[in-house]
C-alpha atoms as a PDB file:
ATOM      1  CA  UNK A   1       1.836  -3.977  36.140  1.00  0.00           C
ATOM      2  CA  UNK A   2      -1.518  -4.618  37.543  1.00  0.00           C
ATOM      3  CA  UNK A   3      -4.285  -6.023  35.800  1.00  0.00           C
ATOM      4  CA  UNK A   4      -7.557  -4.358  35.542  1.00  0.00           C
ATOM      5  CA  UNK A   5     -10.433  -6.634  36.581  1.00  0.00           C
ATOM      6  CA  UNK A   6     -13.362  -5.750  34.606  1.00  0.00           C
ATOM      7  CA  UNK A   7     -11.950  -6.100  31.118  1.00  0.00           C
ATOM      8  CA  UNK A   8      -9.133  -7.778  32.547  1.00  0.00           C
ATOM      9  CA  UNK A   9      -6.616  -5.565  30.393  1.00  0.00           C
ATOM     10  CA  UNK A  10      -3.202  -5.305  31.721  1.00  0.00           C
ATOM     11  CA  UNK A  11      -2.387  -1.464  32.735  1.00  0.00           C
ATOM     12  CA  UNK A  12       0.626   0.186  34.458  1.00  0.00           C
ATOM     13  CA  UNK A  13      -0.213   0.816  38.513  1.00  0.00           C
ATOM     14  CA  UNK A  14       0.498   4.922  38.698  1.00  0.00           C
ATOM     15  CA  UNK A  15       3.256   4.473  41.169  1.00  0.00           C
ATOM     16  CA  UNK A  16       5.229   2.256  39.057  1.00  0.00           C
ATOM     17  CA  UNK A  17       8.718   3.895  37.747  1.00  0.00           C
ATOM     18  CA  UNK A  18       8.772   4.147  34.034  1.00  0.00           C
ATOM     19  CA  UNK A  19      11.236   3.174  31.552  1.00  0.00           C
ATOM     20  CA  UNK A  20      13.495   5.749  30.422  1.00  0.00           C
ATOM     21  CA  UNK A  21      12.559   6.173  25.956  1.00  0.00           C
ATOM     22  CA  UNK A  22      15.665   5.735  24.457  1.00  0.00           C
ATOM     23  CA  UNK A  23      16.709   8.682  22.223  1.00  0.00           C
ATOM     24  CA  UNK A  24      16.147   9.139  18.979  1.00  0.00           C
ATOM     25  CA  UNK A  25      19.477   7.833  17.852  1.00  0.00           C
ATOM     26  CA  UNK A  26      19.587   4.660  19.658  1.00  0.00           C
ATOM     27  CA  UNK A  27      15.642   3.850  18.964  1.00  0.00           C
ATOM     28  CA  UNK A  28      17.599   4.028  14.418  1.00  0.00           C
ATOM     29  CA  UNK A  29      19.831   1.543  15.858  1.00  0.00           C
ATOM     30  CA  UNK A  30      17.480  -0.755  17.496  1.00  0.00           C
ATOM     31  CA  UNK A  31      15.079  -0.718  14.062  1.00  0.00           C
ATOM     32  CA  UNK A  32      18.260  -1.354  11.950  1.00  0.00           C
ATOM     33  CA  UNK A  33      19.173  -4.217  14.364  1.00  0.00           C
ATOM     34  CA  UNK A  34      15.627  -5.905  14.404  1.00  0.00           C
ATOM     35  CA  UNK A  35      15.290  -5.437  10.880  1.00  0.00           C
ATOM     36  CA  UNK A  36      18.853  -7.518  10.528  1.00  0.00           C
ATOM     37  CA  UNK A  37      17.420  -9.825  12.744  1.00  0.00           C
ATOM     38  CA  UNK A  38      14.216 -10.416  10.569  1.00  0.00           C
ATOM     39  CA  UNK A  39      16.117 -10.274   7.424  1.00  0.00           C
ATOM     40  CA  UNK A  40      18.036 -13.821   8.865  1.00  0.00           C
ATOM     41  CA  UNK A  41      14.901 -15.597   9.590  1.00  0.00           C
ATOM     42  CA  UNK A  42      14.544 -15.160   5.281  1.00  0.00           C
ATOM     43  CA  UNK A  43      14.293 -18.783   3.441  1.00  0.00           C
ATOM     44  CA  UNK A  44      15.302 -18.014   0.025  1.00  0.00           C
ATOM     45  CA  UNK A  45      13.214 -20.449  -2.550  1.00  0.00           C
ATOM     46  CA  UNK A  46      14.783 -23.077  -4.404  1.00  0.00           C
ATOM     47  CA  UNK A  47      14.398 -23.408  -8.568  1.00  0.00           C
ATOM     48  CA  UNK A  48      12.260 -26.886  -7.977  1.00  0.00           C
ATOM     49  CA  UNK A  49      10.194 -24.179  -5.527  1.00  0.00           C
ATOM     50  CA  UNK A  50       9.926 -20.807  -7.428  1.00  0.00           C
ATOM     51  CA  UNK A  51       9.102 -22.806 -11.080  1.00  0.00           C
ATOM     52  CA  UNK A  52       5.887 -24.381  -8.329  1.00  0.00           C
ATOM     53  CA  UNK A  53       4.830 -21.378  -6.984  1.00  0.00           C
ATOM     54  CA  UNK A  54       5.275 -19.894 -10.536  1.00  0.00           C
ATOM     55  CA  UNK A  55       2.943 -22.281 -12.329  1.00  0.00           C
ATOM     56  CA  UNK A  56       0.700 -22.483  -9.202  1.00  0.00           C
ATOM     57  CA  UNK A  57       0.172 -18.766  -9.675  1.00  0.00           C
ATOM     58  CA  UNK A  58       0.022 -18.731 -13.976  1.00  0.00           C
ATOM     59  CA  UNK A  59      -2.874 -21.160 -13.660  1.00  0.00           C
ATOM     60  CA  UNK A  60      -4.844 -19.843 -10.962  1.00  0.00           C
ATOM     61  CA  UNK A  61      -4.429 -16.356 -12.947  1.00  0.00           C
ATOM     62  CA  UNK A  62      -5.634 -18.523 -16.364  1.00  0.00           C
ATOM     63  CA  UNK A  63      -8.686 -19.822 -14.543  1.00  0.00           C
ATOM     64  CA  UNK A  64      -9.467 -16.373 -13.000  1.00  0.00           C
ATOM     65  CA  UNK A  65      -9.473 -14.442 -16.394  1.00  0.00           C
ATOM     66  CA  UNK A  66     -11.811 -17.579 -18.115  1.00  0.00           C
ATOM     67  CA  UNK A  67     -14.205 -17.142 -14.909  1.00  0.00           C
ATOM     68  CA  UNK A  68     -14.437 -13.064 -15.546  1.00  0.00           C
ATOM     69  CA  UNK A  69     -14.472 -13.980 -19.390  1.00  0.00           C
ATOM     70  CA  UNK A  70     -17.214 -15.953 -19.251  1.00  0.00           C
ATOM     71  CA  UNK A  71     -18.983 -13.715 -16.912  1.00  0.00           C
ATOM     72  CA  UNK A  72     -18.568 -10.564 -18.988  1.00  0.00           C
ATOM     73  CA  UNK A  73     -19.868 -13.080 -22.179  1.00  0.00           C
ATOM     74  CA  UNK A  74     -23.006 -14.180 -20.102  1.00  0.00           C
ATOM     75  CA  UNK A  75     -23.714 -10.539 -18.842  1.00  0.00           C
ATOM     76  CA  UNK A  76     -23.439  -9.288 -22.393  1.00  0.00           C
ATOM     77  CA  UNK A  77     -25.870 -11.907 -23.750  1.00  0.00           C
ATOM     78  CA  UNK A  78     -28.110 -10.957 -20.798  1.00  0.00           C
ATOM     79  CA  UNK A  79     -28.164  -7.638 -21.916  1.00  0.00           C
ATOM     80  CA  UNK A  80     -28.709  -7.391 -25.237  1.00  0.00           C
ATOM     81  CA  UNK A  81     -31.690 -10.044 -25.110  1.00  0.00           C
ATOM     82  CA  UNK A  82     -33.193  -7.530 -22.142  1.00  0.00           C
ATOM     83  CA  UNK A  83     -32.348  -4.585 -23.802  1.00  0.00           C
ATOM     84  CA  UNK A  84     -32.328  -5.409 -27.598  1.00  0.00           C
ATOM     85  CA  UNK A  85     -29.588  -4.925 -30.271  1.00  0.00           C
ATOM     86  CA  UNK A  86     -29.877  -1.273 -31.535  1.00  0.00           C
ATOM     87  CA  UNK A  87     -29.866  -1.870 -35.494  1.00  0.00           C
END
């Protein structure tokens, strides 16, 4: 590898030998591997946990839909004093 002054970006020198690409076959196995791999590093919640991050979520869903509520009720108050009330 040689690095490219200007931008300083790291680039491959042309007379460098390149890596063989593993086939198609053995690039399934090395997905299926790394995705085992990843799958390990899971922490599974406890109850005390998940009943948190369920109530954390409820109420900030609760004080989202009483933000747009009142919104929509100010914006329709602002409306029909600027545009009237058709009778």
């Amino acid at each position: 590898m040689v690095q490219d002054e200007p931008k300083g970006e790291v680039v491959a020198s042309s007379d460098a030998p390149r890596e063989k690409k593993p086939n198609f076959f053995q690039r399934i196995a090395i997905f299926i591997r790394q995705v085992f791999a990843e799958l390990r590093k899971v922490v599974t919640p406890t109850r005390q946990e998940l009943l948190k991050f369920t109530g954390v979520v409820l109420g900030f869903v609760v004080v989202m839909m009483a933000i747009v509520y009142g919104l929509d009720w100010v914006f329709t108050w602002v409306v029909q004093i600027v545009f009237g009330v058709p009778s």
